[in-house]
Every structure is written in structure tokens, then in C-alpha cells.
PDB file of N, CA and C in Angstrom:
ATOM      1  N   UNK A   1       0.835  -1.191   0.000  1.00  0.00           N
ATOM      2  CA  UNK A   1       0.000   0.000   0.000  1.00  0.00           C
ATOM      3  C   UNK A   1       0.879   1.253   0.000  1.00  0.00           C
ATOM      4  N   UNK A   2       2.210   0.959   0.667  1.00  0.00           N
ATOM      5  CA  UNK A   2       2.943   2.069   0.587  1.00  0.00           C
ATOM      6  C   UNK A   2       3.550   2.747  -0.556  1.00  0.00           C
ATOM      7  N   UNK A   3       3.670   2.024  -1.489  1.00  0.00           N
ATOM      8  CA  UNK A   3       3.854   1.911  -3.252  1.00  0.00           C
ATOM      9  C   UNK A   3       2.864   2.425  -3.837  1.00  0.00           C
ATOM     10  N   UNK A   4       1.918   1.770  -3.775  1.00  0.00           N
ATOM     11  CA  UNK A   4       0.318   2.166  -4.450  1.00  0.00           C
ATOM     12  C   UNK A   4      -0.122   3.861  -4.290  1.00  0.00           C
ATOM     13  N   UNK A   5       0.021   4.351  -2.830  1.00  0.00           N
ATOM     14  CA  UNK A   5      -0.370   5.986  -2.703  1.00  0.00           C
ATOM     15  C   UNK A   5       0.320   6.705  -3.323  1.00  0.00           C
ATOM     16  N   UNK A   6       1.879   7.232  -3.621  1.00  0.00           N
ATOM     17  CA  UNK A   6       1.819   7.783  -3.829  1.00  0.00           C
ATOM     18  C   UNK A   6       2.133   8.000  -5.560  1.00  0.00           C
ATOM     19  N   UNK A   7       2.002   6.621  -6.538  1.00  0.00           N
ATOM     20  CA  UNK A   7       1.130   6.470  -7.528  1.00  0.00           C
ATOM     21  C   UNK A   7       0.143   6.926  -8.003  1.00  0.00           C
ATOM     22  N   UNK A   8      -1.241   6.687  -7.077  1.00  0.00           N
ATOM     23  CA  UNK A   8      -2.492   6.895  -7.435  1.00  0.00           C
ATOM     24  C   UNK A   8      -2.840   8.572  -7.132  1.00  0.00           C
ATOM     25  N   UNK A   9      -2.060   8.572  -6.347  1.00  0.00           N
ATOM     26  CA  UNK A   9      -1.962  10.195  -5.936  1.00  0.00           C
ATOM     27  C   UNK A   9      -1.303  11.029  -6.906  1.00  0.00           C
ATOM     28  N   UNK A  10      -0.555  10.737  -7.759  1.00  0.00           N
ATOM     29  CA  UNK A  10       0.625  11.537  -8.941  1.00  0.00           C
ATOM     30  C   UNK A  10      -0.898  11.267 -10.311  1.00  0.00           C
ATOM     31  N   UNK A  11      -1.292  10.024 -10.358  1.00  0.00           N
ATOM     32  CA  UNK A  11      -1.804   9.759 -11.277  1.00  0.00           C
ATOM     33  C   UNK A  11      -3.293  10.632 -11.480  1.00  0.00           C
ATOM     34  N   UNK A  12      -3.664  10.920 -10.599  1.00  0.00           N
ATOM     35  CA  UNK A  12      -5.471  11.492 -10.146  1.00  0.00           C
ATOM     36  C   UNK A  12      -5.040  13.429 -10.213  1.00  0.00           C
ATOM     37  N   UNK A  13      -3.627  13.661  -9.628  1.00  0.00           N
ATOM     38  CA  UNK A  13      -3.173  15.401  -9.708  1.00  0.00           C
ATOM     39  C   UNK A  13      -3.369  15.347 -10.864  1.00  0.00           C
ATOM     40  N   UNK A  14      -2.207  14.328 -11.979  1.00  0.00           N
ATOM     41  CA  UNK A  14      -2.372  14.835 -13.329  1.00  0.00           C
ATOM     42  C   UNK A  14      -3.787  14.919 -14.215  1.00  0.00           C
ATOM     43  N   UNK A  15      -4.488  13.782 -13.686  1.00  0.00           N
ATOM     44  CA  UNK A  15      -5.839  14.075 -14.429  1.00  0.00           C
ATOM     45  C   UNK A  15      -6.517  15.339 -14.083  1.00  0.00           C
ATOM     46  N   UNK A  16      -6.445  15.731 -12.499  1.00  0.00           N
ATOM     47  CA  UNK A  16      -6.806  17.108 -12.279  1.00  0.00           C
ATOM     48  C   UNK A  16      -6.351  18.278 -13.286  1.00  0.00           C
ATOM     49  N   UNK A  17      -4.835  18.381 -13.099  1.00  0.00           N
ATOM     50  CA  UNK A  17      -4.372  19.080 -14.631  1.00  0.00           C
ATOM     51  C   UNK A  17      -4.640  19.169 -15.723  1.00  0.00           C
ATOM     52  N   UNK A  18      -4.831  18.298 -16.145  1.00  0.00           N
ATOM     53  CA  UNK A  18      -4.935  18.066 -17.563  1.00  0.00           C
ATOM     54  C   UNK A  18      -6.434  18.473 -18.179  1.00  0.00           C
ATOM     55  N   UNK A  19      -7.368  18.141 -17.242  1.00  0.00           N
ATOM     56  CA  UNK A  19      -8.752  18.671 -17.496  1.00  0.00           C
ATOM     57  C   UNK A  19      -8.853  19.993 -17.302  1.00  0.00           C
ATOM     58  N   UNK A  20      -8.101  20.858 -15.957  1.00  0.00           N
ATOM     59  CA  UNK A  20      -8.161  21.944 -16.191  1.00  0.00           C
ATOM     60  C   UNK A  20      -7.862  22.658 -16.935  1.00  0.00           C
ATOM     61  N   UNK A  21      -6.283  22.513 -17.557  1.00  0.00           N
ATOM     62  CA  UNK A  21      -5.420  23.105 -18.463  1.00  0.00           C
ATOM     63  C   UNK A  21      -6.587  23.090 -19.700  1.00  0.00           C
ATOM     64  N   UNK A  22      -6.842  21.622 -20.110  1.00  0.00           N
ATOM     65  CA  UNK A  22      -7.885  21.720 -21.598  1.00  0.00           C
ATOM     66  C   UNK A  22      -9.009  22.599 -21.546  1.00  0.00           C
ATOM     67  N   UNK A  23      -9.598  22.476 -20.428  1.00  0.00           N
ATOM     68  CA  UNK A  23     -11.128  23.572 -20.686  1.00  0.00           C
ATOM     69  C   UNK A  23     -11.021  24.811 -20.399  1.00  0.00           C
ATOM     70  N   UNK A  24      -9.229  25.301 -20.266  1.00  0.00           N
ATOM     71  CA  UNK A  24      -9.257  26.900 -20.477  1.00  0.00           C
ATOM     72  C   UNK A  24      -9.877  27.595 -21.853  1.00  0.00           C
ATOM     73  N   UNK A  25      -9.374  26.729 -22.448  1.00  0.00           N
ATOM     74  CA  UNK A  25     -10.044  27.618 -23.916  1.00  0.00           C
ATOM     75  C   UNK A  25     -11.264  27.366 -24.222  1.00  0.00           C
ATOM     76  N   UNK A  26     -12.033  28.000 -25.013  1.00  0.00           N
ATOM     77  CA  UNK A  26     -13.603  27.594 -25.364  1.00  0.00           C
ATOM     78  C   UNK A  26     -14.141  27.056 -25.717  1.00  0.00           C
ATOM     79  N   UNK A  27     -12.998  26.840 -27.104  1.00  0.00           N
ATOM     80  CA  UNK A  27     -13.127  26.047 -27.896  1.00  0.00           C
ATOM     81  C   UNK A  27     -12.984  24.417 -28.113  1.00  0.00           C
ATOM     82  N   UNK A  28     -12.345  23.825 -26.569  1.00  0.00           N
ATOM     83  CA  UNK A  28     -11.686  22.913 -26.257  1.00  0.00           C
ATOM     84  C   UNK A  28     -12.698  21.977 -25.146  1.00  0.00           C
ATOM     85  N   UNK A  29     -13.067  21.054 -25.558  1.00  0.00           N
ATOM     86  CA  UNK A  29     -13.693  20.308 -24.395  1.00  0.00           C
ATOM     87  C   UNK A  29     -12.982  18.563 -24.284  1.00  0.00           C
ATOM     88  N   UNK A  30     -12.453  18.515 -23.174  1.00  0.00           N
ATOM     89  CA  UNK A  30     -11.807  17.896 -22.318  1.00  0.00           C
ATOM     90  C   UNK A  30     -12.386  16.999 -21.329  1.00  0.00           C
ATOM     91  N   UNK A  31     -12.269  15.948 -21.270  1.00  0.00           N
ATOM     92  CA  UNK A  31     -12.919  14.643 -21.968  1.00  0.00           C
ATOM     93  C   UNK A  31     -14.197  14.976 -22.860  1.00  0.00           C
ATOM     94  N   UNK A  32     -13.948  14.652 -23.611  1.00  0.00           N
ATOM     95  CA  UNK A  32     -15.435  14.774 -24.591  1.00  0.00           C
ATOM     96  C   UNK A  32     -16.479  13.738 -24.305  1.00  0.00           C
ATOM     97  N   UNK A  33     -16.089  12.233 -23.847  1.00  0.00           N
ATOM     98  CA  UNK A  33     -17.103  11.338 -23.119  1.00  0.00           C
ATOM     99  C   UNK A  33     -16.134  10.906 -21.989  1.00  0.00           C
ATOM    100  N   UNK A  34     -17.022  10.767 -20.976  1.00  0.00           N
ATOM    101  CA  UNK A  34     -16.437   9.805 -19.806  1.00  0.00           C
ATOM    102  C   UNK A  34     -16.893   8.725 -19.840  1.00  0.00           C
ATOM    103  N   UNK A  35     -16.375   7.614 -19.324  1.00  0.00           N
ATOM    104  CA  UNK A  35     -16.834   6.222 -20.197  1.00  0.00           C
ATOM    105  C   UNK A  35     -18.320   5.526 -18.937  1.00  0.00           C
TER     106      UNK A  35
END
């Protein structure tokens, strides 16, 4: 478990990022479907 956190934790920031960064622009939608 000590392996696993701070993994899932690096992995879940970047999705935070990455969605934010994309839906700055207007024109841009970020995930377009969630599954």
C-alpha cells in the first residue's frame, strides 16, 4: 500500500491538470465522453 499511494496520488493530480489546463479555452472540451 505504501507503493500504491503515492502512484495513485501523482496519477489522479495529473488528471486534475490536464482537465483543467484543456477547458481553459472555449473552444476545447476535455474529456469529450467519460466512459
Amino acid at each position: 500500500m505504501y507503493i500504491l499511494t503515492p502512484i495513485l496520488l501523482g496519477a489522479v493530480i495529473m488528471v486534475i491538470i490536464a482537465v483543467f489546463i484543456n477547458n481553459l479555452s472555449p473552444n476545447r472540451n476535455y474529456p469529450r465522453y467519460w466512459f
